[in-house]
N, C-alpha and C. Protein backbone atom coordinates (compact mmCIF):
# COMPACT_ATOMS: atom_id res chain seq x y z
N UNK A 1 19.28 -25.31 -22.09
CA UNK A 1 18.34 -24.80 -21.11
C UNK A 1 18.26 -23.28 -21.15
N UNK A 2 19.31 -22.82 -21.23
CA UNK A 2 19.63 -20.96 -21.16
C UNK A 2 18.69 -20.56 -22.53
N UNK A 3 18.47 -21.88 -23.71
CA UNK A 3 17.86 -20.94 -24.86
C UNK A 3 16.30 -20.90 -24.18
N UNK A 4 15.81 -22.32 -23.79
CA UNK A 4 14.29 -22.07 -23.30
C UNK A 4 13.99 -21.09 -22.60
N UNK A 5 14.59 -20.53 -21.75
CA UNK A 5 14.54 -19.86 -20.41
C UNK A 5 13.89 -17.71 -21.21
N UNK A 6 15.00 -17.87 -22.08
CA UNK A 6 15.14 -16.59 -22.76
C UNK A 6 13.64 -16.57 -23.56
N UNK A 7 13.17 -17.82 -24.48
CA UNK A 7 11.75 -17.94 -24.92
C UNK A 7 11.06 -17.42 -24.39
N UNK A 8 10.62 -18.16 -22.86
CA UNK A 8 9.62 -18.34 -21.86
C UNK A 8 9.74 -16.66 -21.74
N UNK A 9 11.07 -16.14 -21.10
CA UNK A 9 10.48 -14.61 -20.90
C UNK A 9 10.39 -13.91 -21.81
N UNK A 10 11.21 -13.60 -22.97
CA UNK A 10 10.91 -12.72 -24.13
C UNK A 10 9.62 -13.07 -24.78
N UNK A 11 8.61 -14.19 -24.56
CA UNK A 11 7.65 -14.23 -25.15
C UNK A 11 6.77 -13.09 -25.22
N UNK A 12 6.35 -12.23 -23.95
CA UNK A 12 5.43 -11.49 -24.21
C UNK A 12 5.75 -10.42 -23.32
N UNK A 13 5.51 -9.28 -22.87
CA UNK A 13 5.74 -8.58 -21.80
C UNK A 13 4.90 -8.88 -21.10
N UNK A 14 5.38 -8.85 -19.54
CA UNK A 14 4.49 -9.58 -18.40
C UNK A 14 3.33 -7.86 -18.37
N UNK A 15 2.02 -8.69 -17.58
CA UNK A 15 1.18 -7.36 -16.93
C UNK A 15 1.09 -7.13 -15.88
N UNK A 16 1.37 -6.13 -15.35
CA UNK A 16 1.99 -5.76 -13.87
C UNK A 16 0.36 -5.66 -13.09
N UNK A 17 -0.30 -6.63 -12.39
CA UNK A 17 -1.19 -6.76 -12.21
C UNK A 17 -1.06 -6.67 -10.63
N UNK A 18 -1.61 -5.59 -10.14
CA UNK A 18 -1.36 -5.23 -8.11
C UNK A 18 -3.00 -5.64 -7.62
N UNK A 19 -2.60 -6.11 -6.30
CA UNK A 19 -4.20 -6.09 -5.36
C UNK A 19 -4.22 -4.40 -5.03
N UNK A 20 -5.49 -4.15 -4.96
CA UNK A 20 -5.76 -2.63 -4.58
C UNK A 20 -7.50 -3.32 -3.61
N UNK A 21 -7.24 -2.98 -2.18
CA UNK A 21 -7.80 -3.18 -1.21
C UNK A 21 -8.96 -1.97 -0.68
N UNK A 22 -8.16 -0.98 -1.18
CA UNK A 22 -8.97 0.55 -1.07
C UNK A 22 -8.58 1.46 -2.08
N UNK A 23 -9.38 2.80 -1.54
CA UNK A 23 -8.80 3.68 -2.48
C UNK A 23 -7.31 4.23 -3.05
N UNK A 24 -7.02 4.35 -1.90
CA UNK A 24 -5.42 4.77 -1.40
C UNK A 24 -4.45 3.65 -2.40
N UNK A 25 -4.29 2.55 -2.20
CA UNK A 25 -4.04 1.72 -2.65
C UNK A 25 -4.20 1.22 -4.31
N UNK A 26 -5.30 2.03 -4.53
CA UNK A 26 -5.77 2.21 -6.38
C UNK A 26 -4.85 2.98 -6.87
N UNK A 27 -4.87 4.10 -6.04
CA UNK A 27 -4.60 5.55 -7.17
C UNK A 27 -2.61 5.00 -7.05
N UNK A 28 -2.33 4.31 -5.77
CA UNK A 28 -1.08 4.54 -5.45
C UNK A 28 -0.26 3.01 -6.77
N UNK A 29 -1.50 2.18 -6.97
CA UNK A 29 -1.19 1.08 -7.83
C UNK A 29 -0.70 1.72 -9.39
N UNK A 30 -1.82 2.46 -9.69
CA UNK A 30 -2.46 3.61 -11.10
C UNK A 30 -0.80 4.31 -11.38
N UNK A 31 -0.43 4.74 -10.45
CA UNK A 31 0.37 5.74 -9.96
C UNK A 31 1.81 5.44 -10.28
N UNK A 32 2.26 3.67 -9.54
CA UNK A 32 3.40 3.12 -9.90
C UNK A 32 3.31 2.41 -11.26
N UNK A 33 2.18 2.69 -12.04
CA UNK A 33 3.02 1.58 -13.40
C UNK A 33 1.79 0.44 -13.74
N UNK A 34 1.09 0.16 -12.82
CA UNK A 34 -0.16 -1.19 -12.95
C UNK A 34 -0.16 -1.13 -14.45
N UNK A 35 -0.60 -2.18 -15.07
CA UNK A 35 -1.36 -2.13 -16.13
C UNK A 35 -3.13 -2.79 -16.13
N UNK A 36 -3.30 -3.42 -14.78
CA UNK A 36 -4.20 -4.07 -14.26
C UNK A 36 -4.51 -3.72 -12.49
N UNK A 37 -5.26 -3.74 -12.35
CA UNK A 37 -6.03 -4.21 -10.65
C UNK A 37 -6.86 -5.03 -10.53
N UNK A 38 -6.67 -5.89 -9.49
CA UNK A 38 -7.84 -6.72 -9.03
C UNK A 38 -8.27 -5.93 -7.34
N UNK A 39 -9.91 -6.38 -7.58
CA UNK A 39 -10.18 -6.26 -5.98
C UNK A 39 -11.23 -6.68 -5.78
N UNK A 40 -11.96 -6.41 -4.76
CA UNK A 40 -12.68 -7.11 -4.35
C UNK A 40 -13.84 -6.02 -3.75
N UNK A 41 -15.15 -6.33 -4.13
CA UNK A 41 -16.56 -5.77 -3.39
C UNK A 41 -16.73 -6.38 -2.11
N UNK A 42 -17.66 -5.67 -1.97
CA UNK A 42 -18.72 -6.08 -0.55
C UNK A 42 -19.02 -7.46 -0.52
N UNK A 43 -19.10 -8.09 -1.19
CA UNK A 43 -19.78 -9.33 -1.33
C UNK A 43 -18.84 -10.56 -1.90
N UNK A 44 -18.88 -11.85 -1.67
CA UNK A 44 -18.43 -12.70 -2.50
C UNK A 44 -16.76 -12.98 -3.49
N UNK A 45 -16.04 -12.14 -2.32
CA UNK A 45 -14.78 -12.27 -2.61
C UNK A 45 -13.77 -12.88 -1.42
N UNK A 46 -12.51 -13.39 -1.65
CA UNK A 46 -11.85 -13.95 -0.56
C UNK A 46 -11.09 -12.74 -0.03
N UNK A 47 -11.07 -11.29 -0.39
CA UNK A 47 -10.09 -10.41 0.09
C UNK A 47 -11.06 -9.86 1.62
N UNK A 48 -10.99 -10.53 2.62
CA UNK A 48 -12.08 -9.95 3.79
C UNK A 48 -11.26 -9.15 4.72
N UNK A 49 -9.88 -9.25 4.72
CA UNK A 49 -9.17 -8.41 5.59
C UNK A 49 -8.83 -6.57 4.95
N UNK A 50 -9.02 -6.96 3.28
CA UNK A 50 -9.20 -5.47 2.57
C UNK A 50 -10.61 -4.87 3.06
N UNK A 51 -10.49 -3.47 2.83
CA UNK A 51 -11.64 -2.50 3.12
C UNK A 51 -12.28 -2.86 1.88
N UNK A 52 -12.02 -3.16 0.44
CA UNK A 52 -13.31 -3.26 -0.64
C UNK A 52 -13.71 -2.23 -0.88
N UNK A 53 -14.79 -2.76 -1.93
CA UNK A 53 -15.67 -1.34 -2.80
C UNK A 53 -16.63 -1.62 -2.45
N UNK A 54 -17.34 -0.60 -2.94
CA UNK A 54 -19.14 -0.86 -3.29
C UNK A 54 -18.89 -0.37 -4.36
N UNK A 55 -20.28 -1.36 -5.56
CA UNK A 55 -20.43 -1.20 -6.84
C UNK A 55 -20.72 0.26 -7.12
N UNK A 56 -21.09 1.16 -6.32
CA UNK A 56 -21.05 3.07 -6.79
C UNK A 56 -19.34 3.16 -7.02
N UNK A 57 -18.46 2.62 -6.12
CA UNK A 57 -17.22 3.12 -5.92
C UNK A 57 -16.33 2.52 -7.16
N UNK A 58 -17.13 1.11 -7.24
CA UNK A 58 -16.46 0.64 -8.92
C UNK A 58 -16.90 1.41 -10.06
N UNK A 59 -17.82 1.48 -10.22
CA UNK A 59 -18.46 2.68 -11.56
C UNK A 59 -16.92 3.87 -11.55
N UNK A 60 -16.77 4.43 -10.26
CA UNK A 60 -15.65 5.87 -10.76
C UNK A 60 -14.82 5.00 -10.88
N UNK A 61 -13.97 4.02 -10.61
CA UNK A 61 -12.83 3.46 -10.53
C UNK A 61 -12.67 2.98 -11.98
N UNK A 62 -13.73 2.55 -12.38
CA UNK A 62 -13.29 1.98 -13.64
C UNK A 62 -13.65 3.47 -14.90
N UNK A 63 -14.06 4.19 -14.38
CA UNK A 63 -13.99 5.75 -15.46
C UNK A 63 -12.25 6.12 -15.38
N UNK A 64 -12.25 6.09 -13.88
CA UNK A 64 -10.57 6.64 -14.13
C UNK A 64 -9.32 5.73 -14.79
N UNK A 65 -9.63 4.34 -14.47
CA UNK A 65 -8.79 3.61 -14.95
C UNK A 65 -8.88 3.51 -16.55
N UNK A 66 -9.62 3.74 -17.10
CA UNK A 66 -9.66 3.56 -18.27
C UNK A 66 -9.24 5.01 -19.05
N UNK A 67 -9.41 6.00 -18.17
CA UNK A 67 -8.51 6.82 -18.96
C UNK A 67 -7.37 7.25 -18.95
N UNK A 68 -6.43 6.13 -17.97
CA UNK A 68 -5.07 5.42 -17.34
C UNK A 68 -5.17 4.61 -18.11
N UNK A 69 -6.13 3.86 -19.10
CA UNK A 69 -5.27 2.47 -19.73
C UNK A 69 -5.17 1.59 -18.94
N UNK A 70 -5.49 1.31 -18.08
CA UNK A 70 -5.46 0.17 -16.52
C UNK A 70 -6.91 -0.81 -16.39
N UNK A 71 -6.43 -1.96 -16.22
CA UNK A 71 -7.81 -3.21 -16.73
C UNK A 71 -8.13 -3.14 -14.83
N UNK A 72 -9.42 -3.59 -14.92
CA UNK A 72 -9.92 -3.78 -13.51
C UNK A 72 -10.43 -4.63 -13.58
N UNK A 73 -9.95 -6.19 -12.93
CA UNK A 73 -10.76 -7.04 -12.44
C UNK A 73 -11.23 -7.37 -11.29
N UNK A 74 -12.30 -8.10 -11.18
CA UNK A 74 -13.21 -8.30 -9.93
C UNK A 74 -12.78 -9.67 -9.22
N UNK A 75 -12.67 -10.11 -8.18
CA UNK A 75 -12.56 -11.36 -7.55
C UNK A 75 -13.90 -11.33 -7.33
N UNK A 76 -14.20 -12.76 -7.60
CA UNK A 76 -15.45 -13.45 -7.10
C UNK A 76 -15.37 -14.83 -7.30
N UNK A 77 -14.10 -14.73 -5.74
CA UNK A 77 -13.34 -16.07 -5.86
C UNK A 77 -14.02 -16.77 -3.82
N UNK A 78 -15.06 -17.08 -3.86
CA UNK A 78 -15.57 -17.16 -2.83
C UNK A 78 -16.49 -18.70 -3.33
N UNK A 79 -16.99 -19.56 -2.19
CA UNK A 79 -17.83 -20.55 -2.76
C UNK A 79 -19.11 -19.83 -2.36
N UNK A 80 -19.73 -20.20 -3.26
CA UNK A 80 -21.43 -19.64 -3.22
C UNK A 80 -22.39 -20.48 -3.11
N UNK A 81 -23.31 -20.38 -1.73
CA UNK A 81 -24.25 -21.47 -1.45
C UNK A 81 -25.42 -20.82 -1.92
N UNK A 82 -26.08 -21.79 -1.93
CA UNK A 82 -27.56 -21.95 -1.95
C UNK A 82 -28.60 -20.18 -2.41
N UNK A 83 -28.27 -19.94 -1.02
CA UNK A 83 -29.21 -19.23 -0.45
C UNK A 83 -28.20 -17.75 -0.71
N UNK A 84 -27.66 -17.89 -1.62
CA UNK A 84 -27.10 -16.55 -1.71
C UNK A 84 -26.96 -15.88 -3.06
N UNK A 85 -27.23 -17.38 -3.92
CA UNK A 85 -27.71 -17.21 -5.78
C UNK A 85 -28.21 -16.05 -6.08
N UNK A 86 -29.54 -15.96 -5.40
CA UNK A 86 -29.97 -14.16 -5.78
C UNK A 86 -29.71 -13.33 -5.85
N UNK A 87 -28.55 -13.09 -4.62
CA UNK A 87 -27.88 -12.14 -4.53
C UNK A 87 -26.36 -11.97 -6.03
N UNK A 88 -25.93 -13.51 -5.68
CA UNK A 88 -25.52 -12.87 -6.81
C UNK A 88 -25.94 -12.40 -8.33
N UNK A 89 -26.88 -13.22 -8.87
CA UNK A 89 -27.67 -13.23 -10.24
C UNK A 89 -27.28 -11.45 -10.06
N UNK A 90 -27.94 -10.65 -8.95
CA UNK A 90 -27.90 -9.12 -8.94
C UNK A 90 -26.35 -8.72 -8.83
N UNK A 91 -25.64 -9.69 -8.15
CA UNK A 91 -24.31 -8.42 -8.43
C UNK A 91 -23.59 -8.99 -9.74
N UNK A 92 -24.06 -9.86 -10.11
CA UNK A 92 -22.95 -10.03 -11.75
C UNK A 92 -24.32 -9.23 -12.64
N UNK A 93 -25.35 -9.00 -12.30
CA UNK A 93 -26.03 -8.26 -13.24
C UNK A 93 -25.50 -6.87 -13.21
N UNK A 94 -24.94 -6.04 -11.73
CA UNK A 94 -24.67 -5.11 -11.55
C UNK A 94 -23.34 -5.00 -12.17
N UNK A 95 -21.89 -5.57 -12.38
CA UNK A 95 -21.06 -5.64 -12.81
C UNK A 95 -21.23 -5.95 -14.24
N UNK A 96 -22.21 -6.36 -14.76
CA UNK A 96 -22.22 -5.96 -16.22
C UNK A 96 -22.63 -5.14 -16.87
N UNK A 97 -23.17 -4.23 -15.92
CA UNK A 97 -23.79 -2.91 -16.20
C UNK A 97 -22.56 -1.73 -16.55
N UNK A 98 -21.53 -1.47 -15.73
CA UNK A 98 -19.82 -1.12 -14.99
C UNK A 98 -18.95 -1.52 -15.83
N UNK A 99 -19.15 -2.70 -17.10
CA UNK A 99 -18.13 -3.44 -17.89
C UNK A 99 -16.42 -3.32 -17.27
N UNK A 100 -16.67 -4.19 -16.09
CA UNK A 100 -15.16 -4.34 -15.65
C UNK A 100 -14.52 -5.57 -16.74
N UNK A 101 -13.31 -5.44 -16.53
CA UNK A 101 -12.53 -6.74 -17.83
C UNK A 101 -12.54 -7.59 -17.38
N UNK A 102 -12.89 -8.21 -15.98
CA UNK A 102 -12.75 -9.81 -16.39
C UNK A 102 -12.86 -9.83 -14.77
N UNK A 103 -14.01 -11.46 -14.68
CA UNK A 103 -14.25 -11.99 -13.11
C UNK A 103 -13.06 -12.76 -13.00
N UNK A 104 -12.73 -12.97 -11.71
CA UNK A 104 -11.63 -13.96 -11.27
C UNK A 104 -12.55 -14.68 -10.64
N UNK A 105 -12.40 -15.89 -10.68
CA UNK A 105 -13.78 -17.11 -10.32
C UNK A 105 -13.11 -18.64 -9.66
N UNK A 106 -13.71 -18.61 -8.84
CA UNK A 106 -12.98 -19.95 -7.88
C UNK A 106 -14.36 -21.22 -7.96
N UNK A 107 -15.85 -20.66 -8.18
CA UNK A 107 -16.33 -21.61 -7.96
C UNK A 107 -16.85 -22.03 -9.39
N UNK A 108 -17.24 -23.21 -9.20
CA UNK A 108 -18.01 -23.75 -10.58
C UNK A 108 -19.60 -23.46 -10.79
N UNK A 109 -20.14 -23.39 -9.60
CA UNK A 109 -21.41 -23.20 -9.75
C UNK A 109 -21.57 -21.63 -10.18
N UNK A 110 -20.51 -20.76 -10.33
CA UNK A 110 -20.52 -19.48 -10.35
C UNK A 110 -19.86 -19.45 -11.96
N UNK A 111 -19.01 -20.31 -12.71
CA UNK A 111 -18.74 -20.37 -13.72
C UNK A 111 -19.66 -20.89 -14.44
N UNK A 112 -20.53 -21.65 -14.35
CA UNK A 112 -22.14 -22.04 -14.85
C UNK A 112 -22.79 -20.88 -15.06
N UNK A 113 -22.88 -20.51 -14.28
CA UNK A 113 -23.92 -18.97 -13.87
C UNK A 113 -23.46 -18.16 -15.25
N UNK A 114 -21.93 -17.59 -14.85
CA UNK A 114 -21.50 -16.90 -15.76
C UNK A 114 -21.95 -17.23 -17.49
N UNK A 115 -21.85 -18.57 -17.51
CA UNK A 115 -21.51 -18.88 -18.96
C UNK A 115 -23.08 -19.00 -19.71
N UNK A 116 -23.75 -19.37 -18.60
CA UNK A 116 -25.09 -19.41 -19.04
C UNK A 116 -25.61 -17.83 -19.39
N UNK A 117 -25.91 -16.90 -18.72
CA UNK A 117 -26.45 -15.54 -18.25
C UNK A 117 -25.87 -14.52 -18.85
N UNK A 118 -24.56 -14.72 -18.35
CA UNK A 118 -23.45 -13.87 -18.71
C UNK A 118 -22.62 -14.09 -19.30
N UNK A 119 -22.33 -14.20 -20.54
CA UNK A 119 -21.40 -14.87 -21.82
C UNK A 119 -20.74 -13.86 -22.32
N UNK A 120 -20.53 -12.64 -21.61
CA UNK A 120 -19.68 -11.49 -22.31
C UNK A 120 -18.67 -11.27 -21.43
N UNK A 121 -19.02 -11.36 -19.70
CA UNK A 121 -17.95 -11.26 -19.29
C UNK A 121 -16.57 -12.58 -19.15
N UNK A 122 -15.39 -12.14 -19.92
CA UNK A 122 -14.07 -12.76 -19.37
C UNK A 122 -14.25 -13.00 -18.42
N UNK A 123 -13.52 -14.05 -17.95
CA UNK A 123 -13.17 -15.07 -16.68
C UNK A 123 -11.92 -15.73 -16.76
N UNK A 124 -11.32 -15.62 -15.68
CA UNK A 124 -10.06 -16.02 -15.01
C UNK A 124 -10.19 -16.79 -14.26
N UNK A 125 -9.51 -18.10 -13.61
CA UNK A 125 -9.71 -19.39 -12.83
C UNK A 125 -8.85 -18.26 -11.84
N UNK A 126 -9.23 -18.42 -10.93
CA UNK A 126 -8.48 -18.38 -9.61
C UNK A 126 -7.36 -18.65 -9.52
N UNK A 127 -6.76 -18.58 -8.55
CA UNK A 127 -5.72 -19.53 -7.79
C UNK A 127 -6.22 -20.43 -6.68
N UNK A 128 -7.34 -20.37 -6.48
CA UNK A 128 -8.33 -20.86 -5.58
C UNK A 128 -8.81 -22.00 -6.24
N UNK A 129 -8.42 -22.31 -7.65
CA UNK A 129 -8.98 -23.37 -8.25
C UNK A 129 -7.75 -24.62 -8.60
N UNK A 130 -6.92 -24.25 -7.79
CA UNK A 130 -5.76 -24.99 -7.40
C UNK A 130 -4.81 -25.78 -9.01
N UNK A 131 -4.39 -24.88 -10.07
CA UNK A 131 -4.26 -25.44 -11.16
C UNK A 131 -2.77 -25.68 -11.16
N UNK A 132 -2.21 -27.14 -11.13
CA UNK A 132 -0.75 -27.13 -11.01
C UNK A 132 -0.19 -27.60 -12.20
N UNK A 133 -0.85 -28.03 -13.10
CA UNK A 133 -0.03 -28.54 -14.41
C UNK A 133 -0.84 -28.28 -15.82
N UNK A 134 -0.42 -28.43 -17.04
CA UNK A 134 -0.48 -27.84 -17.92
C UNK A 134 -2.08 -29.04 -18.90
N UNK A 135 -2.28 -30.02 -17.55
CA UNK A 135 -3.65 -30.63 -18.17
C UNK A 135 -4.70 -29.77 -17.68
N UNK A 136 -4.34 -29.35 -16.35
CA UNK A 136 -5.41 -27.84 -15.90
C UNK A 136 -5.68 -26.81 -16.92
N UNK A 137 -4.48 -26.32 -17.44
CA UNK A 137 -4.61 -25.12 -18.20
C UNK A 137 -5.06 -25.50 -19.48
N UNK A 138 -5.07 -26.39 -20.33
CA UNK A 138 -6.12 -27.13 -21.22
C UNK A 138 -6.87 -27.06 -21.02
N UNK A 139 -7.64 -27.30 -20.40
CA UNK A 139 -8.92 -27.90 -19.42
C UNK A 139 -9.73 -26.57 -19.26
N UNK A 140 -8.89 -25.53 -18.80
CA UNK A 140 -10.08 -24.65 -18.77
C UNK A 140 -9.77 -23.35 -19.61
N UNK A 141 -8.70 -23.44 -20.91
CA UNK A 141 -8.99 -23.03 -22.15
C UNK A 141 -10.28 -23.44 -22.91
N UNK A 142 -10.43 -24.91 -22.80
CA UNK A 142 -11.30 -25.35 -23.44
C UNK A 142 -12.77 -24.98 -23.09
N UNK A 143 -12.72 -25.12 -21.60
CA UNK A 143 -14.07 -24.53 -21.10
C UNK A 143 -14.56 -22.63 -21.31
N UNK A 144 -13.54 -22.11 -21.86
CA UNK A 144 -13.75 -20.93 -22.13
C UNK A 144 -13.40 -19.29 -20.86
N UNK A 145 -12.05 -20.28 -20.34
CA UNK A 145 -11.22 -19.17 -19.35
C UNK A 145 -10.24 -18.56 -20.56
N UNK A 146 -10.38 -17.12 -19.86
CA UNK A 146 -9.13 -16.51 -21.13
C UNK A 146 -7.57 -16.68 -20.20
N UNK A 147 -8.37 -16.41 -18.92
CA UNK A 147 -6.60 -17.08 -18.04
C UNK A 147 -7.21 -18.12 -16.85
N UNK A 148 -5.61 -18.39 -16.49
CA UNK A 148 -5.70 -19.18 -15.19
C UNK A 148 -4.21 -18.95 -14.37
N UNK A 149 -4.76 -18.53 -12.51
CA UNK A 149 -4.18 -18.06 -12.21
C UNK A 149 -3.65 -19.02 -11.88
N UNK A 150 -1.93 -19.74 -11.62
CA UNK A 150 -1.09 -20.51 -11.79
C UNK A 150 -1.26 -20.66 -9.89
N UNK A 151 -1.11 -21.84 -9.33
CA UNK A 151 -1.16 -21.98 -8.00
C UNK A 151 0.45 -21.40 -7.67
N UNK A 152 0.11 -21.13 -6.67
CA UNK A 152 1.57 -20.50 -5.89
C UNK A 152 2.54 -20.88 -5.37
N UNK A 153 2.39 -22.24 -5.07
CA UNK A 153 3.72 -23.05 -4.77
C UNK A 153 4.34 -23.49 -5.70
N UNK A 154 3.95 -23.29 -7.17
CA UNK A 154 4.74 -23.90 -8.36
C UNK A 154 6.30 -23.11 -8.47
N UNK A 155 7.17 -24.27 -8.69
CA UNK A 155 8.40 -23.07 -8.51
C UNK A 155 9.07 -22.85 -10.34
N UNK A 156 9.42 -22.04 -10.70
CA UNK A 156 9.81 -21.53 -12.11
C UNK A 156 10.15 -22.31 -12.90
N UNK A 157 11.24 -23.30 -12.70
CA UNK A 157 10.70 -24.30 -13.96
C UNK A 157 9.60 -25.38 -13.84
N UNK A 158 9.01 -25.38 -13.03
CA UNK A 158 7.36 -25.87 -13.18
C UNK A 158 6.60 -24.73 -14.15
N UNK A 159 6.94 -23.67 -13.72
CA UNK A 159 5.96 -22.54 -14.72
C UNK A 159 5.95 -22.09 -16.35
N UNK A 160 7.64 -22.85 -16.21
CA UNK A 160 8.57 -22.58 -17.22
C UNK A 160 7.31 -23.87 -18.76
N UNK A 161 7.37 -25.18 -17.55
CA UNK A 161 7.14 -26.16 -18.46
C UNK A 161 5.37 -26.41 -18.35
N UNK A 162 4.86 -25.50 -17.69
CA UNK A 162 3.23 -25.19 -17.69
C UNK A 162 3.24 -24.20 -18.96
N UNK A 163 3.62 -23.71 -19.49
CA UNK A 163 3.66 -22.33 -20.34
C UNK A 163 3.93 -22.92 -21.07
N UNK A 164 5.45 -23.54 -21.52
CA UNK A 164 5.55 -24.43 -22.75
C UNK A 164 4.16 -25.44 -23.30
N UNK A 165 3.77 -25.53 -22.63
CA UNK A 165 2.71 -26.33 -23.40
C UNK A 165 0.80 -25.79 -22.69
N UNK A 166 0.86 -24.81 -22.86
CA UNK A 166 -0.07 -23.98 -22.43
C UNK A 166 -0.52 -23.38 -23.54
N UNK A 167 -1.59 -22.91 -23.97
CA UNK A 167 -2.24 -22.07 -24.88
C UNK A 167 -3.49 -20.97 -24.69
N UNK A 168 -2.65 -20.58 -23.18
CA UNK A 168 -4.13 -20.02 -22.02
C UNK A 168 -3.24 -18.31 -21.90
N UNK A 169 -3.55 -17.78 -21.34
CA UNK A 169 -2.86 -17.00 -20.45
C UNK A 169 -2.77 -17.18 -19.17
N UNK A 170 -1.25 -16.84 -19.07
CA UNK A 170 -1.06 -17.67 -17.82
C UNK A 170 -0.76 -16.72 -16.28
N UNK A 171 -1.05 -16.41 -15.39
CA UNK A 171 -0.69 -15.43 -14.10
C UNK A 171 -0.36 -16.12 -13.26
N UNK A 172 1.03 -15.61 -12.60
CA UNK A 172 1.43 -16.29 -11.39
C UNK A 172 1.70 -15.13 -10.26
N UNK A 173 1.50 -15.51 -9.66
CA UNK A 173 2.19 -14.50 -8.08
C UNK A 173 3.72 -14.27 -7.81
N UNK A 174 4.19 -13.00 -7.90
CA UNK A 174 5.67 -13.04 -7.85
C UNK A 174 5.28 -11.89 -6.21
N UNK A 175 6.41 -12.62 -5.21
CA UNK A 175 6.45 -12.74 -4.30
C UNK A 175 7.95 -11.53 -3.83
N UNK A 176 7.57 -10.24 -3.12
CA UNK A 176 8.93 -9.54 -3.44
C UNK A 176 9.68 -9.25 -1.79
């Protein structure tokens, strides 16, 4: 068991991936080490208790991060009805304008969207898309996720033996 264990982590170096809610919170992420941020806009994300961006405020964020070396992804991990399609068609048009690295995506009708329209931007399954075992992470390799965010109650050797037979990239929530 002690040899698997050493695999699983020496496989790759982890990416120190922080929520950044505001500004304060960016530069202070940038600052300790991130190699990634996620956050969330005005619109169509589950972070509603963060202050958020507006797409002007993502444009500088992603100038500075990139000359930090720091990936910025978007949540647009929200379900999307009907009557709100338009709106988004315009903000994933607006975010491909900004080339952030990659949507985090909870709904399907929004992974349609993407794959149809928008076939350049990366996509990440949520954790919102509730993936607990390693037929999930198949599943939406195949459909064309570059990750999937690992549900959060999985405990380490569940993650241990999701990864062993995984061929996705895999993100989990470490809890401090």
């Amino acid at each position: 068991m002690k040899q698997k264990k050493e695999k699983f982590i020496a496989a790759k170096k982890p990416e120190l991936l922080l929520p950044v809610g505001n500004i304060e919170a960016f530069y202070a992420a940038i600052a300790g080490g991130a190699d990634a941020v996620y956050l969330g806009l005005s619109s169509f994300n589950a972070r509603g208790r963060a202050k958020n961006f507006t797409i002007w405020q993502l444009q500088w964020l992603i100038t500075y991060a990139l000359r930090k070396k720091v990936k910025i992804y978007v949540t647009l991990n929200t379900l999307i009805k009907n009557k709100e399609l338009p709106e988004l068609l315009n903000f994933l048009h607006l975010l491909q304008q900004v080339r952030i690295s990659a949507l985090i995506i909870q709904d399907w009708g929004v992974y349609q969207i993407v794959r149809k329209y928008f076939p350049n931007f990366e996509i990440h399954a949520s954790t919102q898309m509730g993936v607990h075992n390693s037929v999930g992470t198949t599943l939406f390799k195949q459909l064309g996720f570059q990750r999937t965010i690992l549900s959060r109650e999985l405990t380490m050797p569940e993650i241990e033996t999701i990864a062993e037979k995984s061929d996705i990239e895999l993100e989990v929530f470490v809890h401090g």
